[in-house]
C-alpha atoms as a PDB file:
ATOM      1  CA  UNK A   1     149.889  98.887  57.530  1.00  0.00           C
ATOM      2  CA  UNK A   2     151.034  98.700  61.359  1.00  0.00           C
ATOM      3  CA  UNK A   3     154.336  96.992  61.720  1.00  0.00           C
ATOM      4  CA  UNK A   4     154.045  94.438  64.620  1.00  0.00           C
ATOM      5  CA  UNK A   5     154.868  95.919  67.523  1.00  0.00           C
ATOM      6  CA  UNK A   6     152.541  98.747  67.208  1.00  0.00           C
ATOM      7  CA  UNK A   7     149.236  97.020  69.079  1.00  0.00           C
ATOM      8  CA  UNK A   8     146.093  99.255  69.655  1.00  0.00           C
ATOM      9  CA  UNK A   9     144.680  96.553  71.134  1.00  0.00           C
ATOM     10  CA  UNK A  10     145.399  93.369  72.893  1.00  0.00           C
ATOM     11  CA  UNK A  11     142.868  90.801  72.144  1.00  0.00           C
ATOM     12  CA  UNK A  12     144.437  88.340  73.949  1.00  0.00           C
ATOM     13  CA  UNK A  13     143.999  89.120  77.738  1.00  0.00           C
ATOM     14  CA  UNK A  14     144.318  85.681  79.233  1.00  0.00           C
ATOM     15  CA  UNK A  15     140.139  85.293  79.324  1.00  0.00           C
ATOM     16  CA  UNK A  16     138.081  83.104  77.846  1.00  0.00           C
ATOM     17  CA  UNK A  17     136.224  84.805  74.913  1.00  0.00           C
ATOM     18  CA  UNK A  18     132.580  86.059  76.072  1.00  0.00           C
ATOM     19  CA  UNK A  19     133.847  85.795  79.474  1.00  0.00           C
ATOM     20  CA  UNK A  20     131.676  88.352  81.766  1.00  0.00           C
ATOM     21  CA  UNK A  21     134.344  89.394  84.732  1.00  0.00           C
ATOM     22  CA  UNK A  22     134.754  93.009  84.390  1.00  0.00           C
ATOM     23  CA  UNK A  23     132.914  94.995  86.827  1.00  0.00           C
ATOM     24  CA  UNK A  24     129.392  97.014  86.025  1.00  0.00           C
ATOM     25  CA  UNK A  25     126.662  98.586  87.474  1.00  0.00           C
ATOM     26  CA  UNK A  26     123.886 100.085  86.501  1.00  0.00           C
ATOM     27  CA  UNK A  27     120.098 100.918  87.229  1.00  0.00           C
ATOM     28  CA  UNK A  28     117.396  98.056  85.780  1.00  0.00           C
ATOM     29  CA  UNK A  29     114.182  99.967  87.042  1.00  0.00           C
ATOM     30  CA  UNK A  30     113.078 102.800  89.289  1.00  0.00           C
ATOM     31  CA  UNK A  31     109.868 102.706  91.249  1.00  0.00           C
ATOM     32  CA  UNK A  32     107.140 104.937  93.744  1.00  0.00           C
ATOM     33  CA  UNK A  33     106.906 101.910  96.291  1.00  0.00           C
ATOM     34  CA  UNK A  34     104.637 104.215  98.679  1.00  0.00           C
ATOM     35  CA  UNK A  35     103.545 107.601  98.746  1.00  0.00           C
ATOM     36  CA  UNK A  36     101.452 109.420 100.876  1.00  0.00           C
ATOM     37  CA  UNK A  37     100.005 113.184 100.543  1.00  0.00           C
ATOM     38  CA  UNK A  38      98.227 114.951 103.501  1.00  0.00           C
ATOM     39  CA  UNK A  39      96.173 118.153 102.844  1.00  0.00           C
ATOM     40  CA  UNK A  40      94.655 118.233 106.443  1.00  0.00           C
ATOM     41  CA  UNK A  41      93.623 121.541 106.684  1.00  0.00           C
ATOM     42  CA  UNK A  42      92.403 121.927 103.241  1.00  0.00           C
ATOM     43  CA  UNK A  43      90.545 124.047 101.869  1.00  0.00           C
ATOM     44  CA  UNK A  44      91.081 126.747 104.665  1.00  0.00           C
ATOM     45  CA  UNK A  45      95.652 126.594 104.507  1.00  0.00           C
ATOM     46  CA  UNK A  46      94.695 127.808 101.123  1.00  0.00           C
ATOM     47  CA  UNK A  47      93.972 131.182 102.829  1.00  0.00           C
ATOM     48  CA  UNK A  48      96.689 131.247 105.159  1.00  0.00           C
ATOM     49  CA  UNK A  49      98.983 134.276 104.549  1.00  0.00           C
ATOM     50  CA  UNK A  50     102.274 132.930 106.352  1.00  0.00           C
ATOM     51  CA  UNK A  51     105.003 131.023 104.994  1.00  0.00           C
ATOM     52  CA  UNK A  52     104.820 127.713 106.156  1.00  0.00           C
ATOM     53  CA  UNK A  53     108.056 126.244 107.114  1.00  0.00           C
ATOM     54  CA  UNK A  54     109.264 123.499 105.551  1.00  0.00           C
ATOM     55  CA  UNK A  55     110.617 120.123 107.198  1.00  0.00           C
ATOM     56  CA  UNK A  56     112.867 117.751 104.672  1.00  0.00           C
ATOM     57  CA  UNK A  57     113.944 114.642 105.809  1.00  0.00           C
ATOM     58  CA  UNK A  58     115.335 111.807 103.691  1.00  0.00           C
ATOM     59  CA  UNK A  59     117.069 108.603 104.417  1.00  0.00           C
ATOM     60  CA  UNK A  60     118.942 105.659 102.541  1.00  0.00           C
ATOM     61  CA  UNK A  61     118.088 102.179 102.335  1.00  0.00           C
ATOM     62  CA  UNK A  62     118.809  98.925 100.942  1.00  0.00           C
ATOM     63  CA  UNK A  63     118.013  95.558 100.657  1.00  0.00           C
ATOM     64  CA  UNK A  64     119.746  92.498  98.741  1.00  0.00           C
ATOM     65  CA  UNK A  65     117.075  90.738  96.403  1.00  0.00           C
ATOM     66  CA  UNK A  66     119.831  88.285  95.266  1.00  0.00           C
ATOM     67  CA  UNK A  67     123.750  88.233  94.428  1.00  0.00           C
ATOM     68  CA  UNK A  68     123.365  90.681  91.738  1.00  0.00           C
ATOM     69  CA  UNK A  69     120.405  93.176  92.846  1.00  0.00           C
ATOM     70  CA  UNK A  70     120.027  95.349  95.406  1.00  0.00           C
ATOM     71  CA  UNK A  71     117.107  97.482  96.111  1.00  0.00           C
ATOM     72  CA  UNK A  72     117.998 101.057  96.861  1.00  0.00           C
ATOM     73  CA  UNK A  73     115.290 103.037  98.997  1.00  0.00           C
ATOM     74  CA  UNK A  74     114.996 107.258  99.251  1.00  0.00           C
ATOM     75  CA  UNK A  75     112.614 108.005 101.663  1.00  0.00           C
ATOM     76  CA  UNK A  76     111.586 111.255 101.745  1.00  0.00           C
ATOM     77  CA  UNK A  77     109.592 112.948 104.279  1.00  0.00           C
ATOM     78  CA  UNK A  78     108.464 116.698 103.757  1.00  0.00           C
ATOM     79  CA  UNK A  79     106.228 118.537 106.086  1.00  0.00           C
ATOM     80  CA  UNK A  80     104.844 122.341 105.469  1.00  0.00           C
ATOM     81  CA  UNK A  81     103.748 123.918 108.980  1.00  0.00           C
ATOM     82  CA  UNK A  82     102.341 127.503 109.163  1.00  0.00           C
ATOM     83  CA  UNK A  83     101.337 129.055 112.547  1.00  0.00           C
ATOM     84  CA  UNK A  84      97.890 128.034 111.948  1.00  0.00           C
ATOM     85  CA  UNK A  85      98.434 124.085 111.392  1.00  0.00           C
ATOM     86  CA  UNK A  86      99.934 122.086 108.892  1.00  0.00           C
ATOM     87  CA  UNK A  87      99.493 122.925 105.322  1.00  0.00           C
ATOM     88  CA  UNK A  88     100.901 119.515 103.768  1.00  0.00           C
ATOM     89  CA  UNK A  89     102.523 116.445 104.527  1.00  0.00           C
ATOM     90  CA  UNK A  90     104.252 114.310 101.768  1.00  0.00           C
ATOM     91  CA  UNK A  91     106.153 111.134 102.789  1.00  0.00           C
ATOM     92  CA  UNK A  92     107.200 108.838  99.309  1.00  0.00           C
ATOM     93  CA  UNK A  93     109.271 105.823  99.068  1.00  0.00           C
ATOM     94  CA  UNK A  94     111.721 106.102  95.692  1.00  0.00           C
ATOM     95  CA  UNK A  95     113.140 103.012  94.876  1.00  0.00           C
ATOM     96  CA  UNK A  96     115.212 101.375  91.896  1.00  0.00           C
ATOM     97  CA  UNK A  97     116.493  98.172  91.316  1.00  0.00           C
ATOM     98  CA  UNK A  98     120.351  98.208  90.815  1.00  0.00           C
ATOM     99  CA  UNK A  99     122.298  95.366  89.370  1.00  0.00           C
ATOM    100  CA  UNK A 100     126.486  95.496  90.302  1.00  0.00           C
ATOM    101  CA  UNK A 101     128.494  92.444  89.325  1.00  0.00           C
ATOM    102  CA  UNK A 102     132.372  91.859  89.971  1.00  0.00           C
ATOM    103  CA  UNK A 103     132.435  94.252  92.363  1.00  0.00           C
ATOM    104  CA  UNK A 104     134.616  94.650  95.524  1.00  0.00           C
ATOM    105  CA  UNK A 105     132.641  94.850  98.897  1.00  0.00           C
ATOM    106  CA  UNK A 106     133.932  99.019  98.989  1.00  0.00           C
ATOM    107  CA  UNK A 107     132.383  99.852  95.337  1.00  0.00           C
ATOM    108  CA  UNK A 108     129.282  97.919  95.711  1.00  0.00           C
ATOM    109  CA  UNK A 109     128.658  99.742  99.078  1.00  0.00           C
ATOM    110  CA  UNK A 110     129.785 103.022  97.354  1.00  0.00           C
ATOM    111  CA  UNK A 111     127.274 102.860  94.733  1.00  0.00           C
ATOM    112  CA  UNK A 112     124.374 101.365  96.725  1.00  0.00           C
ATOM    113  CA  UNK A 113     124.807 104.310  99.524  1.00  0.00           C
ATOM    114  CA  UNK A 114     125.924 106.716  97.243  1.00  0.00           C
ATOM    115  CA  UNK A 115     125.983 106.726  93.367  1.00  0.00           C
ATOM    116  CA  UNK A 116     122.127 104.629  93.320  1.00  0.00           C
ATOM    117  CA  UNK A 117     120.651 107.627  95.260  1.00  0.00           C
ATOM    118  CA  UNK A 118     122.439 110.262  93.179  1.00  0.00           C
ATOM    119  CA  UNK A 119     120.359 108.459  89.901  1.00  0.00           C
ATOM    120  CA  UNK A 120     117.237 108.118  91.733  1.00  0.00           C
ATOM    121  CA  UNK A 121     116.755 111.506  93.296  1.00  0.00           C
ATOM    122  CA  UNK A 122     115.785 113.214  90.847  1.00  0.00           C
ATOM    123  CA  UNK A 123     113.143 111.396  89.709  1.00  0.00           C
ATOM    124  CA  UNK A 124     112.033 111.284  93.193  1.00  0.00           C
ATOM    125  CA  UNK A 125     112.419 114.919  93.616  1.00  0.00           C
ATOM    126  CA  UNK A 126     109.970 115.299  90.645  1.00  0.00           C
ATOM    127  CA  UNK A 127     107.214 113.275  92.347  1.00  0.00           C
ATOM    128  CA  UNK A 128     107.499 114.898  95.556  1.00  0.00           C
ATOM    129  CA  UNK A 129     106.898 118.486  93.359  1.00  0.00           C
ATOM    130  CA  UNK A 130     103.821 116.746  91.328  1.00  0.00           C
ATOM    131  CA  UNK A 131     102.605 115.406  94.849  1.00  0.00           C
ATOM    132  CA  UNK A 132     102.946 119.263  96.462  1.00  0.00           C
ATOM    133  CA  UNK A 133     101.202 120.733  93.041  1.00  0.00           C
ATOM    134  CA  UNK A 134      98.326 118.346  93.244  1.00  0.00           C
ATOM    135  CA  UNK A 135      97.649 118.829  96.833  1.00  0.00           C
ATOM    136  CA  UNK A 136      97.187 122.427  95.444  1.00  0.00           C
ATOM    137  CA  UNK A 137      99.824 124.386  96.157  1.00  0.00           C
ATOM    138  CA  UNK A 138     102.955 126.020  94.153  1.00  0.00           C
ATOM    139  CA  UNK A 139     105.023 122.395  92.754  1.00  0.00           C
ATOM    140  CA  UNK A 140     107.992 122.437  95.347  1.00  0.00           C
ATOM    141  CA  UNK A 141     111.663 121.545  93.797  1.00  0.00           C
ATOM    142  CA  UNK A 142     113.839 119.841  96.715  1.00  0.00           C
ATOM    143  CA  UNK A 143     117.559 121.042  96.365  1.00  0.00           C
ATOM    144  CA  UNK A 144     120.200 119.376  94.692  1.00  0.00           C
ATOM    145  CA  UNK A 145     121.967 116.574  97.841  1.00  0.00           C
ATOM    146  CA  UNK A 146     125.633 115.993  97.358  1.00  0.00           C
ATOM    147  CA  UNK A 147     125.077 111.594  97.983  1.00  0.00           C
ATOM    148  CA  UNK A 148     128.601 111.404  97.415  1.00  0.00           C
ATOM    149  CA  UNK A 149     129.614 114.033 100.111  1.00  0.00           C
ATOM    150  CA  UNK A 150     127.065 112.633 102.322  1.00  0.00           C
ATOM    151  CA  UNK A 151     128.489 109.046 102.016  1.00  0.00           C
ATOM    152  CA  UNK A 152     132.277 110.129 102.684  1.00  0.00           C
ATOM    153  CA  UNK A 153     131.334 112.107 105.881  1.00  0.00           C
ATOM    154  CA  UNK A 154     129.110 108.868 106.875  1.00  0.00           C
ATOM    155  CA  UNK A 155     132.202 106.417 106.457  1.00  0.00           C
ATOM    156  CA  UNK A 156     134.397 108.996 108.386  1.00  0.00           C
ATOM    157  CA  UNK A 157     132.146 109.450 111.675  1.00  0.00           C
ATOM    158  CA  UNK A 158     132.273 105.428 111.424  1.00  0.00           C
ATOM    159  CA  UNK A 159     135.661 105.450 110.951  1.00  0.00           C
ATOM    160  CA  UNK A 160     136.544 107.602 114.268  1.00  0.00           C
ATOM    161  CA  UNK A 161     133.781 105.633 115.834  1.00  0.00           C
ATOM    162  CA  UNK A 162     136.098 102.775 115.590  1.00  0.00           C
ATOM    163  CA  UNK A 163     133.035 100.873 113.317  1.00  0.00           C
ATOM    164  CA  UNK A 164     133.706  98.947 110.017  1.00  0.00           C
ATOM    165  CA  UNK A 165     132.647 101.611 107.632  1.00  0.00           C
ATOM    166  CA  UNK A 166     131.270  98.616 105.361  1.00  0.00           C
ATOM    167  CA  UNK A 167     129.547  96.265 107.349  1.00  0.00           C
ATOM    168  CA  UNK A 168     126.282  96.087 106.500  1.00  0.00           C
ATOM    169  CA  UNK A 169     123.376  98.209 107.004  1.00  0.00           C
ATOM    170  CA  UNK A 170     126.101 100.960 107.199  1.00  0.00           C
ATOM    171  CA  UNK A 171     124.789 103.938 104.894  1.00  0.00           C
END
């Protein structure tokens, strides 16, 4: 038997019971909003004996649906050139549907510029490899991206820029 002093647990915190005010997050669905896959030179790239270079570009966007949801966007661009013409062209638009609640302005930007994409791209990053395979070429894996490292340089070139790091649109 505890004596009554020792407490593992403080039920009473001051809140109403059932009261929702501790902060979450979390992903409610993921989504290909648009892809696109270009084979223009097929079937003749499939005899081309270079290594085509490769062009990855992605980007970070978002857009409020209501107080609680946010729609993250990766868009991911990736273009294979060889000397002879371009082999393949993938563009996709990843998306996911995040819901944050009781969150500061600084963590809800965090994890809608940062922590959302870190879910998302890898799912992403599987469709873009299904989209290269099917075009009919060897399934190309994207690297890993550090969001998080990404996001922290991003607030400090704002930050020496003199620009709210948070305002939005900011990613």
């Amino acid at each position: 038997m505890a004596d009554e002093g020792d407490v593992l647990s403080d039920l009473n915190t001051g809140a109403a019971n059932g009261a929702d005010n501790q902060p979450i997050a979390g992903l409610i669905s993921q989504y290909v909003k648009d892809l696109s896959v270009e084979n223009p030179n097929a079937p003749e790239s499939f005899q081309w004996q270079d290594q085509p270079e490769l062009d990855v570009q992605f980007n970070i966007g978002a857009k409020k649906i209501n107080d609680e949801i946010t729609e993250v966007e990766l868009k991911i661009s990736v273009t294979a050139k060889a000397q002879a013409g371009t082999a393949y062209l993938i563009e996709l638009s990843y998306c996911g549907l995040v819901g944050m609640r009781n969150m500061v302005d600084e963590q809800v930007h965090a994890f809608t510029y940062a922590e959302a994409p870190r879910i998302l791209f890898p799912f992403a990053r599987r469709v873009i490899a299904d989209a290269v395979r099917d075009a009919g070429y060897a399934p190309l894996l994207l690297d890993p991206i550090d969001f998080q490292g990404l996001y922290i340089q991003q607030l400090q070139a704002r930050q020496q820029e003199g620009a709210n790091p948070f305002a939005a649109g900011n990613a």
